[in-house]
Protein backbone atom coordinates (compact mmCIF):
# COMPACT_ATOMS: atom_id res chain seq x y z
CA UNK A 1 -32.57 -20.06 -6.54
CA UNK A 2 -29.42 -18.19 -6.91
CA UNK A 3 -29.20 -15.35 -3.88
CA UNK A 4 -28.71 -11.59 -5.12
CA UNK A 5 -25.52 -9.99 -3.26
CA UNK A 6 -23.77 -6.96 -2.94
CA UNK A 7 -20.13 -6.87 -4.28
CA UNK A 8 -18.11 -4.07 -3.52
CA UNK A 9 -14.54 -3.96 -5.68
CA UNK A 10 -11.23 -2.09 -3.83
CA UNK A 11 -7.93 -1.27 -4.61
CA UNK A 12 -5.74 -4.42 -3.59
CA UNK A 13 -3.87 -3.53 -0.47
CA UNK A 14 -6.87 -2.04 0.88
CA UNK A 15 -8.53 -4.25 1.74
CA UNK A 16 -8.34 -4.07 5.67
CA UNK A 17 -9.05 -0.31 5.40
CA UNK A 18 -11.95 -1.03 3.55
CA UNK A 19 -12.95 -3.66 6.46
CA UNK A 20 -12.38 -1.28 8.80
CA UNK A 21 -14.72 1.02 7.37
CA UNK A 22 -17.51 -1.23 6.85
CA UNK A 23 -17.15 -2.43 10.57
CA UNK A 24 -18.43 1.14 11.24
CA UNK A 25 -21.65 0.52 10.04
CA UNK A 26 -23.32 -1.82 12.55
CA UNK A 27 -26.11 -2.52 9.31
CA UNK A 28 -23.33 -4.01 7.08
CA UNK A 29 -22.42 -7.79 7.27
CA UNK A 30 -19.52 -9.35 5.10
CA UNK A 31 -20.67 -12.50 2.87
CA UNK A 32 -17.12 -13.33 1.54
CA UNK A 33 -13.95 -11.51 1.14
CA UNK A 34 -11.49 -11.74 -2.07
CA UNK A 35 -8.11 -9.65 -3.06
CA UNK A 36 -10.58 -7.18 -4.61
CA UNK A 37 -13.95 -7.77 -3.63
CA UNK A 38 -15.96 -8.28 -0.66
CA UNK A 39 -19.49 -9.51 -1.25
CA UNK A 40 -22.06 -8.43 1.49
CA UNK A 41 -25.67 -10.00 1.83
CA UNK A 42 -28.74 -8.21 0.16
CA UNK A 43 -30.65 -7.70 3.25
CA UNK A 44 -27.59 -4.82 3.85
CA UNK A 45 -28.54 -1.14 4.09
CA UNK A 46 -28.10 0.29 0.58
CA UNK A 47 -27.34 3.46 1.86
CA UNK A 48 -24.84 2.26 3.93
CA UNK A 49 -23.08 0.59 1.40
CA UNK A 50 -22.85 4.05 -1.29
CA UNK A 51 -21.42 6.09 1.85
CA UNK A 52 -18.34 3.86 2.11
CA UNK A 53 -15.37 5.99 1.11
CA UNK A 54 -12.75 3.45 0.36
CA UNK A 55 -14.04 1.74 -2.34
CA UNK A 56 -14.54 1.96 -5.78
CA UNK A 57 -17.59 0.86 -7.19
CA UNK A 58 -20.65 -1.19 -6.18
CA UNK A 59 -22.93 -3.82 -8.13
CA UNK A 60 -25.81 -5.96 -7.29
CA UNK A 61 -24.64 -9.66 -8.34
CA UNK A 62 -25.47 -13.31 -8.58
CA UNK A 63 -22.91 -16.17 -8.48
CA UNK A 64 -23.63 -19.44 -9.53
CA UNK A 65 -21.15 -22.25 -12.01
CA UNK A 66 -24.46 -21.78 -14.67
CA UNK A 67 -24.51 -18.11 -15.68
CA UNK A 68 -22.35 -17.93 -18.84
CA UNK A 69 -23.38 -15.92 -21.44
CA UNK A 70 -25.04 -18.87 -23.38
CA UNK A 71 -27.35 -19.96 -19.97
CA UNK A 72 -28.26 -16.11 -19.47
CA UNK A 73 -29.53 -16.05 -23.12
CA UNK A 74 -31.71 -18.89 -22.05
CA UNK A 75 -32.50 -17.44 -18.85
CA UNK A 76 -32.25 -13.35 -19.63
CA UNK A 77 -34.99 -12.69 -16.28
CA UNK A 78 -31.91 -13.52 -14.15
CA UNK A 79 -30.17 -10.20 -15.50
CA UNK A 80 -33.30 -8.59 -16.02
CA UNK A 81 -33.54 -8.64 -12.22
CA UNK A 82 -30.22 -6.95 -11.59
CA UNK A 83 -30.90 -4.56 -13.78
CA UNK A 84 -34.54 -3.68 -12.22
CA UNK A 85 -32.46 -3.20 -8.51
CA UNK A 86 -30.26 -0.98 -10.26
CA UNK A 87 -32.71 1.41 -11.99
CA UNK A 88 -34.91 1.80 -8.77
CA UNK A 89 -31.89 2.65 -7.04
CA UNK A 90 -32.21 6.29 -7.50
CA UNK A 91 -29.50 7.18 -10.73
CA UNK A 92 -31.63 7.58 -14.02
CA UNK A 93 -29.45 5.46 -16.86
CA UNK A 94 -29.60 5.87 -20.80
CA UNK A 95 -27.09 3.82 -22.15
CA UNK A 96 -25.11 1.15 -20.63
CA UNK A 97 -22.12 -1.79 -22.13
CA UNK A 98 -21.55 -5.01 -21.53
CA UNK A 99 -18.78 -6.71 -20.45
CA UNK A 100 -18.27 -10.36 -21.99
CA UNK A 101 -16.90 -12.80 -23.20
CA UNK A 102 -17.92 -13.66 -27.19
CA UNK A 103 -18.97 -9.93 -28.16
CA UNK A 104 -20.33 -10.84 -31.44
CA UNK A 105 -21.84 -14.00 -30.59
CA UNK A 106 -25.37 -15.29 -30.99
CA UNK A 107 -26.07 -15.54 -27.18
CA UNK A 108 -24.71 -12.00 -26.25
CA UNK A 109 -26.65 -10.03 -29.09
CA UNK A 110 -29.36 -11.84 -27.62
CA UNK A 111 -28.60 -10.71 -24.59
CA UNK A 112 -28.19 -7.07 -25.91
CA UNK A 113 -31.20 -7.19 -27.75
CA UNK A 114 -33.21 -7.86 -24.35
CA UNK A 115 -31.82 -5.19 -22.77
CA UNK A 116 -32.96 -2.66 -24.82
CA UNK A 117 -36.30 -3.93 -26.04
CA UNK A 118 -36.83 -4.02 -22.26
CA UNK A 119 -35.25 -1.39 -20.35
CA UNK A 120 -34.67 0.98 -23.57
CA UNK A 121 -30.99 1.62 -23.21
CA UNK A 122 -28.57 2.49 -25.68
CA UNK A 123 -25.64 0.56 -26.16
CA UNK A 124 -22.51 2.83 -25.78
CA UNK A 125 -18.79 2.76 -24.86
CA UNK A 126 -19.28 5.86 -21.71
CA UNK A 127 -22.35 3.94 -20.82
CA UNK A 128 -24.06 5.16 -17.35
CA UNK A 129 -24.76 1.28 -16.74
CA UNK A 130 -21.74 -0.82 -16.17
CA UNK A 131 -23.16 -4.56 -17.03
CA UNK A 132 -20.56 -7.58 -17.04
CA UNK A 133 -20.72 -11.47 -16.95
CA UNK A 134 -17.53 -13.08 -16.18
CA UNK A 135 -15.62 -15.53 -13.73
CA UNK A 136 -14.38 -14.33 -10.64
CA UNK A 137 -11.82 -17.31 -9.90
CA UNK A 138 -13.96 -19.99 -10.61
CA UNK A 139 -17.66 -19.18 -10.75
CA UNK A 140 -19.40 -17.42 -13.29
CA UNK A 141 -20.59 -14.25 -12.07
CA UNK A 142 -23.12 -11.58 -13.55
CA UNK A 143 -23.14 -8.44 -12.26
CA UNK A 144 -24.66 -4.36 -12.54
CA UNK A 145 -23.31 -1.70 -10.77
CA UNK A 146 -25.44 0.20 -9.07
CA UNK A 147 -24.55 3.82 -9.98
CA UNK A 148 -23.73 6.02 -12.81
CA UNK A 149 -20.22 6.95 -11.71
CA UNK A 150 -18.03 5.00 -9.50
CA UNK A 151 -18.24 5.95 -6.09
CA UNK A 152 -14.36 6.73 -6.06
CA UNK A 153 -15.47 9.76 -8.63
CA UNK A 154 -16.27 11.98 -5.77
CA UNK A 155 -18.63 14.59 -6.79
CA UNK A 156 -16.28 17.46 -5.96
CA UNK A 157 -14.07 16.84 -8.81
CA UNK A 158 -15.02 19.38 -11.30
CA UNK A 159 -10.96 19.52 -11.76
CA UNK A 160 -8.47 17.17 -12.64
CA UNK A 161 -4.81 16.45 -12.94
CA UNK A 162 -2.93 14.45 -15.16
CA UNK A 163 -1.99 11.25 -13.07
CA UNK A 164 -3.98 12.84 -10.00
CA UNK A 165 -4.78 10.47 -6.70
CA UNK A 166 -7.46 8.05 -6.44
CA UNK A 167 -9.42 9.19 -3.51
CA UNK A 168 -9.88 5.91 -2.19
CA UNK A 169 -6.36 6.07 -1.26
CA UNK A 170 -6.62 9.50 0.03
CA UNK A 171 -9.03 8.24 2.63
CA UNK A 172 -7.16 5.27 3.38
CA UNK A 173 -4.18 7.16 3.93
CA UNK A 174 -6.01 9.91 6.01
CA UNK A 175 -7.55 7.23 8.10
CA UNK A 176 -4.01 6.50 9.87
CA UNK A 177 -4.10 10.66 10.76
CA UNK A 178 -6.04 10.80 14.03
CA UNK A 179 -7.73 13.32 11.99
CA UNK A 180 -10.27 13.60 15.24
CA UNK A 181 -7.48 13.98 17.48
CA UNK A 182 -5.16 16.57 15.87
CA UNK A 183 -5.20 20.18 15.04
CA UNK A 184 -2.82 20.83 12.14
CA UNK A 185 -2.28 19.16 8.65
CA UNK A 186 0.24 19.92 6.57
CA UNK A 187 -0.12 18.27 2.28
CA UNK A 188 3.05 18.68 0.19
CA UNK A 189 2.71 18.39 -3.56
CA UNK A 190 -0.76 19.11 -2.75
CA UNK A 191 -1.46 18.64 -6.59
CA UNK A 192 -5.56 18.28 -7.21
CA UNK A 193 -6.34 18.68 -3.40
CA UNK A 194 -7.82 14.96 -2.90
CA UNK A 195 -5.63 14.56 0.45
CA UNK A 196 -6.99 17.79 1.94
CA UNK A 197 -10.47 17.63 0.69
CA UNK A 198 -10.95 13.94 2.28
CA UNK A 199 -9.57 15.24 5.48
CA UNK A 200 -11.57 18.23 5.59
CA UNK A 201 -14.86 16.15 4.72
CA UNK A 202 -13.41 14.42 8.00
CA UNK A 203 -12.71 17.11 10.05
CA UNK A 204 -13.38 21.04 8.99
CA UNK A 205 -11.69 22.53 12.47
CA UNK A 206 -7.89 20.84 11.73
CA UNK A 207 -5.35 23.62 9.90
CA UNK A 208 -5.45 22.28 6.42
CA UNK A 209 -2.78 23.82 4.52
CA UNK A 210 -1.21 22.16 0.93
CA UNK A 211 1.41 23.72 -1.03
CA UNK A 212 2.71 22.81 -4.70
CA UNK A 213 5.15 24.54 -6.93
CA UNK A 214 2.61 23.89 -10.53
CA UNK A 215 -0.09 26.88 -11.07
CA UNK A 216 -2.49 24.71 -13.07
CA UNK A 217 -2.41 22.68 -10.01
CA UNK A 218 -3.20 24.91 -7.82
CA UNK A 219 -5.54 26.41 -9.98
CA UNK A 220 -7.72 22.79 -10.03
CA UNK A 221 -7.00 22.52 -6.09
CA UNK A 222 -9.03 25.47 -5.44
CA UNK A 223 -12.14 24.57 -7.75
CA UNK A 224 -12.30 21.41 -5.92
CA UNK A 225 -12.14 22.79 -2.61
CA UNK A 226 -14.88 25.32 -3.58
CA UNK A 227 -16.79 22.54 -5.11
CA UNK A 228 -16.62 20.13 -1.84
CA UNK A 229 -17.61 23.30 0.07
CA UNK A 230 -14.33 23.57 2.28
CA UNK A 231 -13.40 27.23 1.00
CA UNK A 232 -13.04 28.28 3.95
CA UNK A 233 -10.95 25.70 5.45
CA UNK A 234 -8.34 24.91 3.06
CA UNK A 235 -5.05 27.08 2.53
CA UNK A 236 -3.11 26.39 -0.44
CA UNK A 237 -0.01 28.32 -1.07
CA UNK A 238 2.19 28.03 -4.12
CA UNK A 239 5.39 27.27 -2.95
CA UNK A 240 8.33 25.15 -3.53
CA UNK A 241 9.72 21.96 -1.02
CA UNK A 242 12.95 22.69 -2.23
CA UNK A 243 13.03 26.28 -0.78
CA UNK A 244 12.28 25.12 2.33
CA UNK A 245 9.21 27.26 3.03
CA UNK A 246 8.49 27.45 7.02
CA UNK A 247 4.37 27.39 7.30
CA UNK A 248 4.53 26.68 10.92
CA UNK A 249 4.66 23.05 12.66
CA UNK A 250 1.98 20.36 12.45
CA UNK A 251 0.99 17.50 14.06
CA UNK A 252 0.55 15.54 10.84
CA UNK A 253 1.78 15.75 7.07
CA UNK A 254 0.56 13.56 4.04
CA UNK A 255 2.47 13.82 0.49
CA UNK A 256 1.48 11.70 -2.82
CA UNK A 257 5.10 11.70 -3.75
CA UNK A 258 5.89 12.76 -7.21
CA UNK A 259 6.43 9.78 -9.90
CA UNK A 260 6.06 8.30 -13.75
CA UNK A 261 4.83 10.98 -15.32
CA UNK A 262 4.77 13.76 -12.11
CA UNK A 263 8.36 13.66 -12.48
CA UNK A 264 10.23 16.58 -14.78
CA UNK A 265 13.08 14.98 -17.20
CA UNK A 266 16.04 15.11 -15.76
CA UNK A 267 15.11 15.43 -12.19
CA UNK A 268 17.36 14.25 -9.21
CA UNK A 269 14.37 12.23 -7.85
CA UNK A 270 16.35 10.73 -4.57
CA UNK A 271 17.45 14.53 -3.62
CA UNK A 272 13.62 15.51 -3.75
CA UNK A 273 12.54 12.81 -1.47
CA UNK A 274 15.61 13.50 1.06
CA UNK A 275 14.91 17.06 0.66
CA UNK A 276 11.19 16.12 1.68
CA UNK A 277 11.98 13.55 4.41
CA UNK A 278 14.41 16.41 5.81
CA UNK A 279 11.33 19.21 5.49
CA UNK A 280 9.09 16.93 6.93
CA UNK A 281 11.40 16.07 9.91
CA UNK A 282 11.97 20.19 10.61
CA UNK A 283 7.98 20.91 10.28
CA UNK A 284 6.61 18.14 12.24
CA UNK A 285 5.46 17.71 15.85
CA UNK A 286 7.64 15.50 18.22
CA UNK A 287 5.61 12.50 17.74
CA UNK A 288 3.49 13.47 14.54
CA UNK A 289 2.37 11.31 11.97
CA UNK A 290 4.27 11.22 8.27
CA UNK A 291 1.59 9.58 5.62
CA UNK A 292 3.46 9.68 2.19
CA UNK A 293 2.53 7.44 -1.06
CA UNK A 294 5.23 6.86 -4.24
CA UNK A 295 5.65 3.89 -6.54
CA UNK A 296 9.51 4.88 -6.46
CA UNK A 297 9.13 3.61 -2.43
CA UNK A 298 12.93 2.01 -2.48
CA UNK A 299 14.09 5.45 -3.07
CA UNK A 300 11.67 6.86 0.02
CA UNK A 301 12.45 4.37 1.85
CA UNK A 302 16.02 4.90 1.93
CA UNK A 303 15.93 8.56 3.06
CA UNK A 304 13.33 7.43 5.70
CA UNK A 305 15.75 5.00 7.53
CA UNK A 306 18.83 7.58 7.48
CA UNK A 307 16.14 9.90 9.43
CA UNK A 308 14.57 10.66 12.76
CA UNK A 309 10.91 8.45 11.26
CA UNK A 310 9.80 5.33 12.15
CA UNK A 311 8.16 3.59 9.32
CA UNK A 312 5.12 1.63 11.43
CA UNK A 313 3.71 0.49 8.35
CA UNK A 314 3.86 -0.18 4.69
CA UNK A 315 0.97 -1.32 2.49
CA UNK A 316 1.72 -2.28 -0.84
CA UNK A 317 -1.16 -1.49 -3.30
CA UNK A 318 -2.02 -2.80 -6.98
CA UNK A 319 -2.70 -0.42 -9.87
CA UNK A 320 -4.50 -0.90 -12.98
CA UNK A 321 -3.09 1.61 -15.55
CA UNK A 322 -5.11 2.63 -18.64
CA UNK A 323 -2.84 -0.09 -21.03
CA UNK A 324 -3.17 -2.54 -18.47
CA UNK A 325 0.27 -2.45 -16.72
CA UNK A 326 0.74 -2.17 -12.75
CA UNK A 327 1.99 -0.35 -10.63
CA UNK A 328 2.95 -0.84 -6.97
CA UNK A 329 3.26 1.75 -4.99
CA UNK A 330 3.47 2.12 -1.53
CA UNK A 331 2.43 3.43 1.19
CA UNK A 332 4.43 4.51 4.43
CA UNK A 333 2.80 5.49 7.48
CA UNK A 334 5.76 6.68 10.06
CA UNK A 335 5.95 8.72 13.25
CA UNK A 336 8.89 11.31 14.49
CA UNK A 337 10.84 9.88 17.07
């Protein structure tokens, strides 16, 4: 019998962030670990498992060199028992899609027809349940994901930005913060508020101010925080990095850098970043922590080594872009000297 398992998928890059996290959880065991994926035994605590912050989605599984679409025609109990765990797990679905290969084949309408003559869901493209069959490297693999959104859609984004961050990578980047151990946080281009909301769901009683020089996003910074409940513990100003605005010092400050489409036409993109590297070096505390994320990291990277920062690490993520083109951007994690 093929075992059920737990897959959780990631942003490449993050992957020993997302270890880290799960070696929190004394419940939580890892099966098997891939560039994207890391595959954790069913016996795991489910609840567990949707708390993790640094992930992106998570689906019940099963792995075996037989389940292609034309053996789970033949054998459609197999799915039907992924789907079961995923509709007692507490998110009522409607509609869901399927992912796979031969879309208009024999086998998959089969397979379609099953599951709604048995579970009565609607086939649609902004389906609540994400179904897929597949190879993962080299073994067939059919999964369902266990919940209507992915977890990396936090719940207290009633606002959005064009091009705004993935909060998995907010809370990976806030995790190298000592967000327990300091007392002031300072986010430039502040944009949606995803840094300071994830470091407020942290720790409330750290200074959390942002500033950004675009209304609309300030406008969508503060229905978020109100939304994630941290009203009262968020400052965002409307100000502009290239004015130099003096806010105080602080022991830590986090940036998601301007690029691709954040940056205006025409714009001087290496002064910005020096003019940031500089603000950051007047602003922060004598040994504070510098966080900062851009895809344009050569450029960062450059003003960082002509200043008073020393880069202790540099992850290099993976992005999937809407037409299917990456990006990788970077992220530098540096203290004063």
């Amino acid at each position: 019998m093929v075992p059920i398992l737990f897959k959780i998928t990631f942003i490449p890059g993050l992957q020993d962030i997302v270890s880290q996290e799960i070696s929190q959880f004394g419940d939580l065991q890892i099966f098997e670990t891939g560039k994207q994926e890391i595959y954790l035994d069913i016996q795991n605590n489910i609840q567990s498992i949707l708390s993790l912050k640094s992930v992106l989605n998570v689906y019940v599984v099963k792995r075996d060199n037989n389940l292609n679409p034309s053996y789970i025609s033949n054998h459609k109990s197999i799915l039907g028992e992924l789907i079961e765990k995923s509709l007692k797990g507490g998110d009522i679905f409607k509609t869901y899609s399927l992912s796979c290969a031969g879309a208009h084949s024999k086998e998959v309408q089969e397979i379609e027809d099953f599951i709604y003559n048995t579970f009565h869901l609607e086939k649609s493209d902004e389906a609540d349940l994400e179904i897929y069959i597949g190879k993962n490297a080299d073994t067939w693999e059919v999964g369902v994901r266990l919940t209507k959104r992915p977890l990396s859609l936090r719940s207290y984004k009633t606002s959005n930005i064009k091009g705004g961050m993935n909060s998995t990578i907010a809370y990976a980047m806030n995790t190298f913060c000592n967000l327990s151990e300091v007392h002031s946080y300072l986010n430039i281009f502040s944009g949606s508020a995803t840094l300071l909301i994830e470091a407020g769901l942290v720790n409330s009683d750290i200074q959390l101010i942002g500033f950004d020089n675009n209304k609309e996003h300030i406008t969508a910074a503060i229905r978020n925080i109100s939304s994630a409940g941290l009203i009262k513990h968020i400052e965002i100003k409307y100000k502009d990095i290239l004015a130099a605005p003096d806010l105080g010092m602080f022991d830590v400050i986090t940036s998601d850098l301007p690029f691709g489409m954040h940056i205006s036409k025409g714009e001087d993109l290496e002064k910005l970043y020096q003019c940031f590297v500089s603000y950051s070096e007047k602003y922060l505390n004598q040994g504070g922590i510098l966080v900062a994320y851009t895809a344009e990291h050569e450029i960062l990277k450059t003003s960082l080594l002509k200043s008073r920062f020393s880069i202790l690490k540099e992850l290099q993520l993976e992005i999937s872009t809407s037409v299917n083109v990456y990006l990788h951007p970077k992220i530098f994690v540096c203290v004063l000297k």
